[in-house]
Each structure stands twice: as structure tokens, then as C-alpha cells.
PDB file of N, CA and C in Angstrom:
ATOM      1  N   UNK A   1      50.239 -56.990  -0.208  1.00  0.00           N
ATOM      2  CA  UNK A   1      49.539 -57.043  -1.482  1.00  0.00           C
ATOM      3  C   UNK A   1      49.963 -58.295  -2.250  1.00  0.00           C
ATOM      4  N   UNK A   2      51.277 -58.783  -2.334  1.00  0.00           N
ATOM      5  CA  UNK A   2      51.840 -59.685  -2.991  1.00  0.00           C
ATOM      6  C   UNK A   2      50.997 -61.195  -2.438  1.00  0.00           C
ATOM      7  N   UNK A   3      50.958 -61.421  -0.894  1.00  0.00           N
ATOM      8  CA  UNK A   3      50.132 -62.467  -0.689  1.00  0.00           C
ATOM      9  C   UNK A   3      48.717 -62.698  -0.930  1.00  0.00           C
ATOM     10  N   UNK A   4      48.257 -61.544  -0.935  1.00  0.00           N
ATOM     11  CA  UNK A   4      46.829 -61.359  -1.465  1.00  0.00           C
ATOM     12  C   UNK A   4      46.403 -61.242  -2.844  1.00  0.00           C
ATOM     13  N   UNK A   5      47.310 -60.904  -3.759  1.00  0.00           N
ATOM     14  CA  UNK A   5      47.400 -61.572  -4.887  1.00  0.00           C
ATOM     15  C   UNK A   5      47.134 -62.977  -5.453  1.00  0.00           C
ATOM     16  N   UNK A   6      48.310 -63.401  -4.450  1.00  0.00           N
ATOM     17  CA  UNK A   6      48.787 -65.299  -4.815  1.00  0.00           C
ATOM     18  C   UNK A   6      47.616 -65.471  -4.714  1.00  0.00           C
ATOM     19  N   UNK A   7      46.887 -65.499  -3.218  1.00  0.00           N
ATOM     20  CA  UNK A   7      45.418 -66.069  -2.437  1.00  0.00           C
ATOM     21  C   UNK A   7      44.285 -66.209  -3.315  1.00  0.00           C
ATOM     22  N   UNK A   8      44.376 -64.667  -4.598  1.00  0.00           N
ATOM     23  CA  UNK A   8      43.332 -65.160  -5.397  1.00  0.00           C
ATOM     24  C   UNK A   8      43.273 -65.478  -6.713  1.00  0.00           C
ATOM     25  N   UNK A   9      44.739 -65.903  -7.064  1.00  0.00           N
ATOM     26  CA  UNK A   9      45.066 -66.981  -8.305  1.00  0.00           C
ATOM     27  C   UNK A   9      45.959 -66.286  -9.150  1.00  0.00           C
ATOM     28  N   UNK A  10      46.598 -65.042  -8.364  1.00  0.00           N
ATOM     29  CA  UNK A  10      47.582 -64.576  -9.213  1.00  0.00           C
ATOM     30  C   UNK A  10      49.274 -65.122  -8.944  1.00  0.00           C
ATOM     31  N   UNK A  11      50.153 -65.005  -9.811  1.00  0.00           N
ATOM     32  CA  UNK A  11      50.988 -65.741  -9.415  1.00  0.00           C
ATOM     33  C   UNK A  11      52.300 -65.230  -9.947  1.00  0.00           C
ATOM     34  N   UNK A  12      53.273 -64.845  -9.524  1.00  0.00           N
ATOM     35  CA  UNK A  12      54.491 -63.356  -9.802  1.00  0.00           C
ATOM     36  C   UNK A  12      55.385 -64.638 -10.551  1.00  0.00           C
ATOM     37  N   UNK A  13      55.579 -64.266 -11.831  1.00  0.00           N
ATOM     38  CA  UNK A  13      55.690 -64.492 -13.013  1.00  0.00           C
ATOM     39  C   UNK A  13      57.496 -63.896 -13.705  1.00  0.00           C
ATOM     40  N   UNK A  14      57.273 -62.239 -12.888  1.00  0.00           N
ATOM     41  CA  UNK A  14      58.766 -61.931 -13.391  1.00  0.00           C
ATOM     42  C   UNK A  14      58.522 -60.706 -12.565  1.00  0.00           C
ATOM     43  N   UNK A  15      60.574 -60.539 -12.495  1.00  0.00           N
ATOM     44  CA  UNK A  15      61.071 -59.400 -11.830  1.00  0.00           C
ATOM     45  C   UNK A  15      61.590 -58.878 -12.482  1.00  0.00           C
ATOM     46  N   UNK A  16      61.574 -57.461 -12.721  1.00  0.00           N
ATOM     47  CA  UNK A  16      62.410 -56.549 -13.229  1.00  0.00           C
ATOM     48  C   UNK A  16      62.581 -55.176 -12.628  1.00  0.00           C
ATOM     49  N   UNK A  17      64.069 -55.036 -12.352  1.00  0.00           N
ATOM     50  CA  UNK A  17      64.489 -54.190 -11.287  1.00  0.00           C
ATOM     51  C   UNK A  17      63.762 -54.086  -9.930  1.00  0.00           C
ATOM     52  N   UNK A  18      62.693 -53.068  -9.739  1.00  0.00           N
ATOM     53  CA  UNK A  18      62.575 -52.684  -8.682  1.00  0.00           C
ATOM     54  C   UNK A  18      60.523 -52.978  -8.928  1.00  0.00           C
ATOM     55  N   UNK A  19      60.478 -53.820  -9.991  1.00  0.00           N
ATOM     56  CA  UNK A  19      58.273 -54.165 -10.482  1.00  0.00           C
ATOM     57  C   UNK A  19      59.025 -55.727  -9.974  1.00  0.00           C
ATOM     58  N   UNK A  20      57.447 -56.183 -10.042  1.00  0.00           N
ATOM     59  CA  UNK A  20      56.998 -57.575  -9.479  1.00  0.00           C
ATOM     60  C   UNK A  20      55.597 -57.743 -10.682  1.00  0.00           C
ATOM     61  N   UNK A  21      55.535 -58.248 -11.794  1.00  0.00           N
ATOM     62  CA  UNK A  21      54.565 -58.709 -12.550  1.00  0.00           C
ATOM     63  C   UNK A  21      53.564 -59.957 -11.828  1.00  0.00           C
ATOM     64  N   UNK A  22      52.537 -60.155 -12.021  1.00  0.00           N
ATOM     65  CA  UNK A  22      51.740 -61.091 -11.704  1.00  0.00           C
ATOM     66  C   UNK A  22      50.530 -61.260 -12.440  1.00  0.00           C
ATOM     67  N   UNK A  23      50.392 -62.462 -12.804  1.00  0.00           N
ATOM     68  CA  UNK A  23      49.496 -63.003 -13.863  1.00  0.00           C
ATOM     69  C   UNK A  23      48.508 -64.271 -13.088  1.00  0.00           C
ATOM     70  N   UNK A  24      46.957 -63.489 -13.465  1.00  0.00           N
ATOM     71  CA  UNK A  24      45.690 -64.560 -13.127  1.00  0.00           C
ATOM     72  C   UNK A  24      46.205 -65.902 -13.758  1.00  0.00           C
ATOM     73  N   UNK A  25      46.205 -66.816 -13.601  1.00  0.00           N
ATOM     74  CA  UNK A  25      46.020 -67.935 -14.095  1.00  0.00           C
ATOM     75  C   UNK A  25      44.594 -68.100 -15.113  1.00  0.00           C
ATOM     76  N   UNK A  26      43.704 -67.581 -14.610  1.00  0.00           N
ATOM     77  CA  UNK A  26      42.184 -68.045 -15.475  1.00  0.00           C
ATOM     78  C   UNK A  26      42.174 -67.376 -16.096  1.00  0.00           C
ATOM     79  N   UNK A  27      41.946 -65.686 -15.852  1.00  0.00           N
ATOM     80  CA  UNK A  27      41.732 -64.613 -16.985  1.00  0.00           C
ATOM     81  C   UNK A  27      42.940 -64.096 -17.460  1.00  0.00           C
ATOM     82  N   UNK A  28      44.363 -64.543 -17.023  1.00  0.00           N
ATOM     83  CA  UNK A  28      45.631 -63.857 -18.034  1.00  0.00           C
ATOM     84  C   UNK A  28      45.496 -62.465 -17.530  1.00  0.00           C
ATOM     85  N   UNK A  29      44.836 -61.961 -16.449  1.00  0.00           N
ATOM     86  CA  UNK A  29      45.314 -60.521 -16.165  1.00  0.00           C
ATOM     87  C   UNK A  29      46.872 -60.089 -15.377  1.00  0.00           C
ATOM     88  N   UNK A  30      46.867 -59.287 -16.080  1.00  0.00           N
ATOM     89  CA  UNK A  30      48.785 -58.881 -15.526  1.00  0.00           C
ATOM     90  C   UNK A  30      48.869 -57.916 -15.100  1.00  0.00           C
ATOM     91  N   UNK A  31      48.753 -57.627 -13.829  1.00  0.00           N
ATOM     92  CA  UNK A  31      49.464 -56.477 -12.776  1.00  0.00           C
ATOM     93  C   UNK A  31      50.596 -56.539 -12.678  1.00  0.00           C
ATOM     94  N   UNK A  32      51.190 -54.931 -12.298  1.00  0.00           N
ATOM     95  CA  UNK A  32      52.691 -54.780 -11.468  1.00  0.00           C
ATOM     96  C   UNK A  32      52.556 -54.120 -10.180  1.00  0.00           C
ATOM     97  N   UNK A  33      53.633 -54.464  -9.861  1.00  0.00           N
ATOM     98  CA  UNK A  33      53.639 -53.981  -8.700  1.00  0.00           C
ATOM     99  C   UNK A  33      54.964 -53.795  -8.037  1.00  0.00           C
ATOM    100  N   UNK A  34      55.338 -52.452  -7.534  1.00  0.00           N
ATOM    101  CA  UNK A  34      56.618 -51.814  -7.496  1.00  0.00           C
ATOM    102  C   UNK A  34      57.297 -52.421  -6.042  1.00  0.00           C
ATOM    103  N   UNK A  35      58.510 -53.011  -6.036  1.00  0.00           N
ATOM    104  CA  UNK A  35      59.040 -53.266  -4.676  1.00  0.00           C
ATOM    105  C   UNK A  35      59.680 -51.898  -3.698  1.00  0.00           C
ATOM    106  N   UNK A  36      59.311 -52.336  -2.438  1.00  0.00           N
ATOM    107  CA  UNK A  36      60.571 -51.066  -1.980  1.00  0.00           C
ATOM    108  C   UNK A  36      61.575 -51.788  -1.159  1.00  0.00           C
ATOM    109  N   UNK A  37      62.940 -51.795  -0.782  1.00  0.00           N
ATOM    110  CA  UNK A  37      63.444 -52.382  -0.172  1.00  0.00           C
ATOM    111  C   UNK A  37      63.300 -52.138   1.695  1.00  0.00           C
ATOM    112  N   UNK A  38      62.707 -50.825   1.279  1.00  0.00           N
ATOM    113  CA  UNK A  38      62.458 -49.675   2.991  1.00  0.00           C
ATOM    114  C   UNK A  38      61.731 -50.245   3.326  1.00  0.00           C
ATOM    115  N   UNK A  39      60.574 -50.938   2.882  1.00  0.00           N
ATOM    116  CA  UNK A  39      58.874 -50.342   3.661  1.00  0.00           C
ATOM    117  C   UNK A  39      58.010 -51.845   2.656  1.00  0.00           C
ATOM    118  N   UNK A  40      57.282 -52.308   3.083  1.00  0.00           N
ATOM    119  CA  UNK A  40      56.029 -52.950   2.634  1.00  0.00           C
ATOM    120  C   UNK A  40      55.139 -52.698   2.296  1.00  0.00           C
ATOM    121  N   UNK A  41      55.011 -51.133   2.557  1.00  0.00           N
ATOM    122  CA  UNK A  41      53.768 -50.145   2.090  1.00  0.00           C
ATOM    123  C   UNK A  41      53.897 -50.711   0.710  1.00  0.00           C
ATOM    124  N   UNK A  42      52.418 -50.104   0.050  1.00  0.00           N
ATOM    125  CA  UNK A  42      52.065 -50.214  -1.357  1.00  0.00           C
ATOM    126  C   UNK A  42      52.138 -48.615  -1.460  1.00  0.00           C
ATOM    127  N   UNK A  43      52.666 -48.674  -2.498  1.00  0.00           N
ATOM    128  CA  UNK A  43      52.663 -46.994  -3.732  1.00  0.00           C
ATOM    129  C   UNK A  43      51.319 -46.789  -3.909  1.00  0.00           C
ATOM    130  N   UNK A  44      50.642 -45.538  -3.164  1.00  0.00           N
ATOM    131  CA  UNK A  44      49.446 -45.550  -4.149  1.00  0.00           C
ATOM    132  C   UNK A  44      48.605 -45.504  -5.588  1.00  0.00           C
ATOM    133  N   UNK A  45      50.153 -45.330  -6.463  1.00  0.00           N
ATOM    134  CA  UNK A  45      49.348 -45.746  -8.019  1.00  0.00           C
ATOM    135  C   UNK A  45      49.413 -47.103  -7.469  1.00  0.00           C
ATOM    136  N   UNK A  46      50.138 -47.541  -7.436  1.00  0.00           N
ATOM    137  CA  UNK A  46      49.909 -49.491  -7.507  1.00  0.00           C
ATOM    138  C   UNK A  46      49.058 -49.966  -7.032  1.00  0.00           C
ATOM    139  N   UNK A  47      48.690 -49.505  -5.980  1.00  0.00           N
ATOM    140  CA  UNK A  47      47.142 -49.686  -4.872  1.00  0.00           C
ATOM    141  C   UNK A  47      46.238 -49.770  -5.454  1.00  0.00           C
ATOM    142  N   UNK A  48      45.878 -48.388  -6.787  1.00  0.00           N
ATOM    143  CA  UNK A  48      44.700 -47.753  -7.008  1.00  0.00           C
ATOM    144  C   UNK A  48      44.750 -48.727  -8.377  1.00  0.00           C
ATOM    145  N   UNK A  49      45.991 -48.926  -9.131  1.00  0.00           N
ATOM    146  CA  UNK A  49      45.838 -49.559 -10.150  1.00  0.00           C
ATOM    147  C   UNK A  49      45.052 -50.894 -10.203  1.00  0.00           C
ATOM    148  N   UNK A  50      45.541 -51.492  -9.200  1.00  0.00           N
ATOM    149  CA  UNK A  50      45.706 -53.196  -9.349  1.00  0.00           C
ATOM    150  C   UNK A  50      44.083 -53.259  -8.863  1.00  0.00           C
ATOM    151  N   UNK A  51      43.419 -52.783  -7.696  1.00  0.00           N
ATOM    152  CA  UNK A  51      42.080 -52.055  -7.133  1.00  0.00           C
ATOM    153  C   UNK A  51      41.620 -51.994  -9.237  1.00  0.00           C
ATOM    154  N   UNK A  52      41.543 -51.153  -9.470  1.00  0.00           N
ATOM    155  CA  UNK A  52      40.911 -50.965 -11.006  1.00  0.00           C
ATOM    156  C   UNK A  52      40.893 -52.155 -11.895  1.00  0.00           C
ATOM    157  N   UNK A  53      42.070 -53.036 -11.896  1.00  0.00           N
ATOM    158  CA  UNK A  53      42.097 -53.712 -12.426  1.00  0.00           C
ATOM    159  C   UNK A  53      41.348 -55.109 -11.982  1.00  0.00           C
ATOM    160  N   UNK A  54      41.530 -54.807 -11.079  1.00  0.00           N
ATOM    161  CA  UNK A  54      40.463 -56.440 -10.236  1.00  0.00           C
ATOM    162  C   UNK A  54      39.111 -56.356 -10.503  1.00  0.00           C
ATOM    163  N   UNK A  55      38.620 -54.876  -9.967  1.00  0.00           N
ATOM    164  CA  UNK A  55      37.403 -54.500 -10.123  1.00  0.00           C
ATOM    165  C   UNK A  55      36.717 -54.825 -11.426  1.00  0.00           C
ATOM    166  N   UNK A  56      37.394 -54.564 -12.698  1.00  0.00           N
ATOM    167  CA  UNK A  56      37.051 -54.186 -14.070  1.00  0.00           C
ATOM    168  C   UNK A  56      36.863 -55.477 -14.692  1.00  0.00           C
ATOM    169  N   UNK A  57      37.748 -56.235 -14.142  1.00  0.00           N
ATOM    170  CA  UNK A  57      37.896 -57.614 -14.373  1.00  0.00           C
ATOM    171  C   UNK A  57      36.780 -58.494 -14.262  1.00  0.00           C
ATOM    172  N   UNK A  58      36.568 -57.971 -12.702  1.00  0.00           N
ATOM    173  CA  UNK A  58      35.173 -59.025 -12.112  1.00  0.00           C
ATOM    174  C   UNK A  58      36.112 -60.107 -10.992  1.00  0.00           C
ATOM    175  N   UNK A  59      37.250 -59.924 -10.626  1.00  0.00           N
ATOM    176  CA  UNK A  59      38.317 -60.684  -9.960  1.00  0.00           C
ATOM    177  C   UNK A  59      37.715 -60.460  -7.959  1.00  0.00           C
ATOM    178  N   UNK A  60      37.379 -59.753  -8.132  1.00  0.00           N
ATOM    179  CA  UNK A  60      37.209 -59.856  -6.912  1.00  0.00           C
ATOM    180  C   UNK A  60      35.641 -58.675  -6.737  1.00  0.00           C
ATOM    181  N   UNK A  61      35.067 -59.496  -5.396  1.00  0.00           N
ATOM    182  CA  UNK A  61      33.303 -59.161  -4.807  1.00  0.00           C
ATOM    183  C   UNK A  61      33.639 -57.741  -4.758  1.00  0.00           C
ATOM    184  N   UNK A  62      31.867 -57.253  -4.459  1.00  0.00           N
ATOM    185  CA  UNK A  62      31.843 -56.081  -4.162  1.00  0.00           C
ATOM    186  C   UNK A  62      31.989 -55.489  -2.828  1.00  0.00           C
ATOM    187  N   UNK A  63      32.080 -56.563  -1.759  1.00  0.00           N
ATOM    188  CA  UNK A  63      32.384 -56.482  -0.244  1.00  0.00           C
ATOM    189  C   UNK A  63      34.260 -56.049  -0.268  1.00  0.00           C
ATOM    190  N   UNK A  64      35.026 -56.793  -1.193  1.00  0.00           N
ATOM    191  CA  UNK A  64      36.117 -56.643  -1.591  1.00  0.00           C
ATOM    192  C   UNK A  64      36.543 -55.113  -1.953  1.00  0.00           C
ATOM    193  N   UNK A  65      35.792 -54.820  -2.773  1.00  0.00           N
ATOM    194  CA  UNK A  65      36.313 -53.342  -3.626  1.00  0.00           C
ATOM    195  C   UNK A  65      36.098 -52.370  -2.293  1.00  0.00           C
ATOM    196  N   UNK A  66      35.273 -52.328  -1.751  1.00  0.00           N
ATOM    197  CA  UNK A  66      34.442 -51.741  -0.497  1.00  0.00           C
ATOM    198  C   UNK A  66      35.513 -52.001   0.459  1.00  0.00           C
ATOM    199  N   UNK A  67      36.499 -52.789   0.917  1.00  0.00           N
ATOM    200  CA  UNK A  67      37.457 -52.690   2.036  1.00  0.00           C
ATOM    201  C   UNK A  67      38.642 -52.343   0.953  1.00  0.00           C
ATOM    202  N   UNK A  68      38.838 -52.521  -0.091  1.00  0.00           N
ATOM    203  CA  UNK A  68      39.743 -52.016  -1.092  1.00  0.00           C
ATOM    204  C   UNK A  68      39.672 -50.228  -0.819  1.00  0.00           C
ATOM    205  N   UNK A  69      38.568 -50.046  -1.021  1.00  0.00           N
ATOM    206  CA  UNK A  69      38.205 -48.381  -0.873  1.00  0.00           C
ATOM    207  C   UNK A  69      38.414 -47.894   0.359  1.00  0.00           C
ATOM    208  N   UNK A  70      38.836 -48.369   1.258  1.00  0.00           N
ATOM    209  CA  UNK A  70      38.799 -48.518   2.645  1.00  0.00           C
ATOM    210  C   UNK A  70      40.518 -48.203   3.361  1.00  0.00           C
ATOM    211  N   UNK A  71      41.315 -48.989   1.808  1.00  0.00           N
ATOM    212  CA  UNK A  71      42.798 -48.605   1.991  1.00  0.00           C
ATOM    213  C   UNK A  71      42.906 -49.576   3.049  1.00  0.00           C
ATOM    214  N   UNK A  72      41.976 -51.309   2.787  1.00  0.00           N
ATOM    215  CA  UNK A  72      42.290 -52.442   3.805  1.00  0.00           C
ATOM    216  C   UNK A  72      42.381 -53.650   2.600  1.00  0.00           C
ATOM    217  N   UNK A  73      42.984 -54.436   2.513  1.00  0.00           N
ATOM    218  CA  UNK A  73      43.100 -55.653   2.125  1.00  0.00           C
ATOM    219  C   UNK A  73      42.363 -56.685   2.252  1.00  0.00           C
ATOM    220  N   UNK A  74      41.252 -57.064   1.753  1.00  0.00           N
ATOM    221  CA  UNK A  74      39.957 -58.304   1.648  1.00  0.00           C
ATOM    222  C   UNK A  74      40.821 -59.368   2.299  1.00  0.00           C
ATOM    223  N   UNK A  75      40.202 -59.929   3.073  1.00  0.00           N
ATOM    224  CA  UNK A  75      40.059 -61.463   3.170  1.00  0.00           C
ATOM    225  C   UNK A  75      39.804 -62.179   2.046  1.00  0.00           C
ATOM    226  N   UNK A  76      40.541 -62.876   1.389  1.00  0.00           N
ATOM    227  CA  UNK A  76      40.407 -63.872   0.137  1.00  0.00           C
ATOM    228  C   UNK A  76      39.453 -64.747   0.517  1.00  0.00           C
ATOM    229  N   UNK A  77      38.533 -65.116  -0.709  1.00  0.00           N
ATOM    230  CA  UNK A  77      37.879 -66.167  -0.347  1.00  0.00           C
ATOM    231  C   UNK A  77      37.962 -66.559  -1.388  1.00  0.00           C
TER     232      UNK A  77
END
């Protein structure tokens, strides 16, 4: 999730404890996103959040939200 972030102009900004903040560059939107030290998995609030927040935004296509819903990670374009 963290590289697929960067890919579409977000950019991790600050750490605190065990979150990862990341901020759009264009629209100033700010996600978190929880680290685990175990696993690379995503938490599914964080999944579903950051998914809501892209969507709402207009940050990413509707082919996007659609493999988002899918519980797969878009190809950035």
C-alpha cells in the first residue's frame, strides 16, 4: 500500500509509533496507515479507509476503486 501511495503523488510525511501519515501533494489529502512489524498485510480499516478516501477525493479511476473492491491494488497510472 505504501508504494502505491508514493506512485500516485502521495508522500509519507511522518511517523508516529506504530501509523505512517501520507500527504497528496496536489489536493493536501492525509491518510494513515498502521505499520506491522509481522506481516505487510494492510489492516482492513486502513484498506477500507484510505479506498474511501481516494474514492471521495476523485484520486484515483473507477477501474481503480473496482480492483480496490476486489481487495487488489491498481496499477498506478
Amino acid at each position: 500500500m505504501r508504494d502505491y501511495l508514493i506512485t500516485i503523488g502521495f508522500e509519507s510525511f511522518v511517523e508516529v509509533d506504530h501509523s505512517l501519515a501520507f500527504r497528496h501533494a496536489d489536493s493536501e489529502v492525509v491518510v494513515t496507515l498502521t505499520t506491522n512489524e509481522d506481516s505487510d498485510l494492510v489492516r482492513p480499516a486502513d484498506f477500507l479507509s484510505i479506498k474511501f478516501r481516494l474514492e471521495s477525493e476523485g484520486l484515483i479511476s473507477d477501474n481503480a476503486v473496482a480492483e480496490l473492491n476486489q481487495g487488489k491494488l491498481p496499477i498506478a497510472s
